[in-house]
Protein backbone atom coordinates (compact mmCIF):
# COMPACT_ATOMS: atom_id res chain seq x y z
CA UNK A 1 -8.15 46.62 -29.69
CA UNK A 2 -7.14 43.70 -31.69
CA UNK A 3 -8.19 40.16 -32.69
CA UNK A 4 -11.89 38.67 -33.08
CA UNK A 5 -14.16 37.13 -30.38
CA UNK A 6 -16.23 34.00 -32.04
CA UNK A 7 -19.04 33.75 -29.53
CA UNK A 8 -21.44 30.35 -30.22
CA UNK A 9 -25.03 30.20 -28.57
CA UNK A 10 -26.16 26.77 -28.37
CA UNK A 11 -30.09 26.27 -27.93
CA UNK A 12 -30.15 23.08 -25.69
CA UNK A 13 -33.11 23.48 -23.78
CA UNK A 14 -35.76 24.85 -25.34
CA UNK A 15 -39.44 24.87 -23.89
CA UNK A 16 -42.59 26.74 -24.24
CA UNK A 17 -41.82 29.24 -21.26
CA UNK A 18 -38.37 29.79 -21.64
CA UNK A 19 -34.85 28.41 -23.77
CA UNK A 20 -31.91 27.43 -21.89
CA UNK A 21 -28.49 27.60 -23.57
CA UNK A 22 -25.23 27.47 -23.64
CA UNK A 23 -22.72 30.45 -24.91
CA UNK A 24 -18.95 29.25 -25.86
CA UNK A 25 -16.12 30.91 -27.26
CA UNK A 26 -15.94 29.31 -30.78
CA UNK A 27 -12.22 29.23 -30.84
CA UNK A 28 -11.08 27.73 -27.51
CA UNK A 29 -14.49 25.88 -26.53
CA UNK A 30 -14.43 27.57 -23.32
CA UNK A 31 -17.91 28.22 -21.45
CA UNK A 32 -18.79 31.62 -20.92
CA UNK A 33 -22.35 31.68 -19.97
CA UNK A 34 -25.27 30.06 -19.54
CA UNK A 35 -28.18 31.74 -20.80
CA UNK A 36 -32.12 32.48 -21.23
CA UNK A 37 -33.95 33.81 -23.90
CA UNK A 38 -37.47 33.44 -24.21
CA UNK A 39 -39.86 30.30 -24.65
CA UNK A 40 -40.92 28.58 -28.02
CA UNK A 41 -44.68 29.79 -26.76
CA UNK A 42 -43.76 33.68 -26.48
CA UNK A 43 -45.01 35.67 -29.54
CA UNK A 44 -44.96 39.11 -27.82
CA UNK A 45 -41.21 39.03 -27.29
CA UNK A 46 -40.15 35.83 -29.35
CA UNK A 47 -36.17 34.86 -28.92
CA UNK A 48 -34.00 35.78 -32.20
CA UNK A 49 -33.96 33.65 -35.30
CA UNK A 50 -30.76 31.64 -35.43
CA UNK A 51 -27.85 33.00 -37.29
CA UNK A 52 -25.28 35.25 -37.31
CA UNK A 53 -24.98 38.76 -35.21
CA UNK A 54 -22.74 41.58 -34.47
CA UNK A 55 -22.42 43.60 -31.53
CA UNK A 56 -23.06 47.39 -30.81
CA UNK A 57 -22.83 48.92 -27.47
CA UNK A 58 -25.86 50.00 -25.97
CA UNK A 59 -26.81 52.10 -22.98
CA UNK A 60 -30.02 50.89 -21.73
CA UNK A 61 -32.05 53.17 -19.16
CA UNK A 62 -33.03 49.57 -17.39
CA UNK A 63 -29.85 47.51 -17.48
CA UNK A 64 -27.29 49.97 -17.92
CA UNK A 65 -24.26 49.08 -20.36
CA UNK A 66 -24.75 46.05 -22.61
CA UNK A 67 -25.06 45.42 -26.20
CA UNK A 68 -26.88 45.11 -28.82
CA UNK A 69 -27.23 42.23 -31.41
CA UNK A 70 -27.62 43.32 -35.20
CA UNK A 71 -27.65 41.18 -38.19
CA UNK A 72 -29.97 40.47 -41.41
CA UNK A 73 -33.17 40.49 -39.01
CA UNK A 74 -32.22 42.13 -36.45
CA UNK A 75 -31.29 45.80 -36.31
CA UNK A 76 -29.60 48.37 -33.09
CA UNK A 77 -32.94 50.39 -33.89
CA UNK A 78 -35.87 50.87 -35.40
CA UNK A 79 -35.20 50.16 -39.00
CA UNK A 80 -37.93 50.21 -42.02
CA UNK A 81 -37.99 46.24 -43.70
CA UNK A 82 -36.27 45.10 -40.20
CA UNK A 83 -38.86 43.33 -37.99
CA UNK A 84 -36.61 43.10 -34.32
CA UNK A 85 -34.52 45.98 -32.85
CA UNK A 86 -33.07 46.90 -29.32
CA UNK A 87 -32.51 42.78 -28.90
CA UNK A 88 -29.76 43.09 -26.26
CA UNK A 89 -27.05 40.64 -24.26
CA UNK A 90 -27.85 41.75 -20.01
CA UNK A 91 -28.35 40.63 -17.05
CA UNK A 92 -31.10 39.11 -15.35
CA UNK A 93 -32.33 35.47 -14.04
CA UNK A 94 -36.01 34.32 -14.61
CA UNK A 95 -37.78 33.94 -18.32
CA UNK A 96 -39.87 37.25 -17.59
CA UNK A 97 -37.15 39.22 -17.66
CA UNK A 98 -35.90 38.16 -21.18
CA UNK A 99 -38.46 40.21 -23.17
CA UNK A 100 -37.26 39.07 -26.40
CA UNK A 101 -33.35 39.75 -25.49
CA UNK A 102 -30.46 37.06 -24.39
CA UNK A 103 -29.56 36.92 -20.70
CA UNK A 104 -26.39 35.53 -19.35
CA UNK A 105 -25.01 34.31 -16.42
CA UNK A 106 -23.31 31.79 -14.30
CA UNK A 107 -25.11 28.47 -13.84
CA UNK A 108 -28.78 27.45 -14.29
CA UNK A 109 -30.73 27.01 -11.00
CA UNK A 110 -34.03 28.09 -8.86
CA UNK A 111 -35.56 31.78 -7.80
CA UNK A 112 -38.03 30.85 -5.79
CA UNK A 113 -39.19 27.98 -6.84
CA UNK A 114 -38.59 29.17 -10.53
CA UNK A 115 -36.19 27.79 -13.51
CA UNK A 116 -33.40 30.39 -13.61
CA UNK A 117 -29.65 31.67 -14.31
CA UNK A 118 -27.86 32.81 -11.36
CA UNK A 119 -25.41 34.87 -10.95
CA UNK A 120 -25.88 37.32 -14.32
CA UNK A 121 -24.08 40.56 -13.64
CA UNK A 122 -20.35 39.59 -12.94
CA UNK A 123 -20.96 37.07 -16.33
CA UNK A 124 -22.09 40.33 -18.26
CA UNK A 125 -19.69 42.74 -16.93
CA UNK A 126 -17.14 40.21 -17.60
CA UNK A 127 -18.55 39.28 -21.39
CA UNK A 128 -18.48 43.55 -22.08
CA UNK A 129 -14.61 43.77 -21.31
CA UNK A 130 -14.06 40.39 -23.71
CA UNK A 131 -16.23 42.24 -26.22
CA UNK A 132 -15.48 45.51 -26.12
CA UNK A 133 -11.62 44.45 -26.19
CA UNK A 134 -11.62 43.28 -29.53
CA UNK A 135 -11.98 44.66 -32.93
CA UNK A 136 -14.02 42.61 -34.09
CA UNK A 137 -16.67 40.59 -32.09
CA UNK A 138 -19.77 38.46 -33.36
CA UNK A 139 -22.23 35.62 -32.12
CA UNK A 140 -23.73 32.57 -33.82
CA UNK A 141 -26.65 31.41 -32.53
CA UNK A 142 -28.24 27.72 -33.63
């Protein structure tokens, strides 16, 4: 393992039910998702605060590998004085699915009639190897 992934989520879409974006390698500008997070409207699951994250893996009973984001508000798990935990990076497509977490994937579209990403698991498993092949990895979201 060597080097640093810069990962930058741009908000540029966001709406009551559910916030588009974009995620970019910070270095080279390249696209490497789209993604969905939840709406402006959700305060059950509400998307993370913008700002700066690291990455720990996680093994999640319901989507399998990913990670999980940490930072000043957000912690891996339950931590006393730290509001958020378990906010992971996985697959899925519509804005139900998000539950407070960050889903990537290929390009925006329709499920059934509903806003979506399509396309999330090869952009994940993909995103994992980048990740997981670097010492150091983070994500700035704004």
């Amino acid at each position: 393992m060597n080097g640093t992934l810069r990962l930058l989520l741009t908000r540029d879409l966001p709406q009551a039910e559910r916030t588009f974006g974009v995620l970019t390698n910070q270095l080279t500008g390249d696209v490497i998702a789209q993604t969905l997070e939840p709406g402006t409207a959700d305060r059950d699951f509400p998307r993370v605060p913008t700002g700066f994250y690291g990455f720990e893996r996680h093994e999640s009973v319901k989507y399998g590998r990913t990670v999980a984001l940490v930072g000043a508000e957000v912690s891996h798990y339950t931590t006393p004085g730290i509001d958020r935990s378990a906010v992971l990076i996985h697959a899925g497509n519509v804005d139900r699915e998000t539950r407070g977490c960050i889903i990537v994937a290929e390009r925006r579209g329709d499920l059934l009639g509903e806003p979506a990403v399509l396309n999330s698991k090869p952009v994940l498993n993909a995103l994992l190897l980048q990740i997981e092949a670097m010492a150091y990895s983070y994500l700035i979201i704004r």
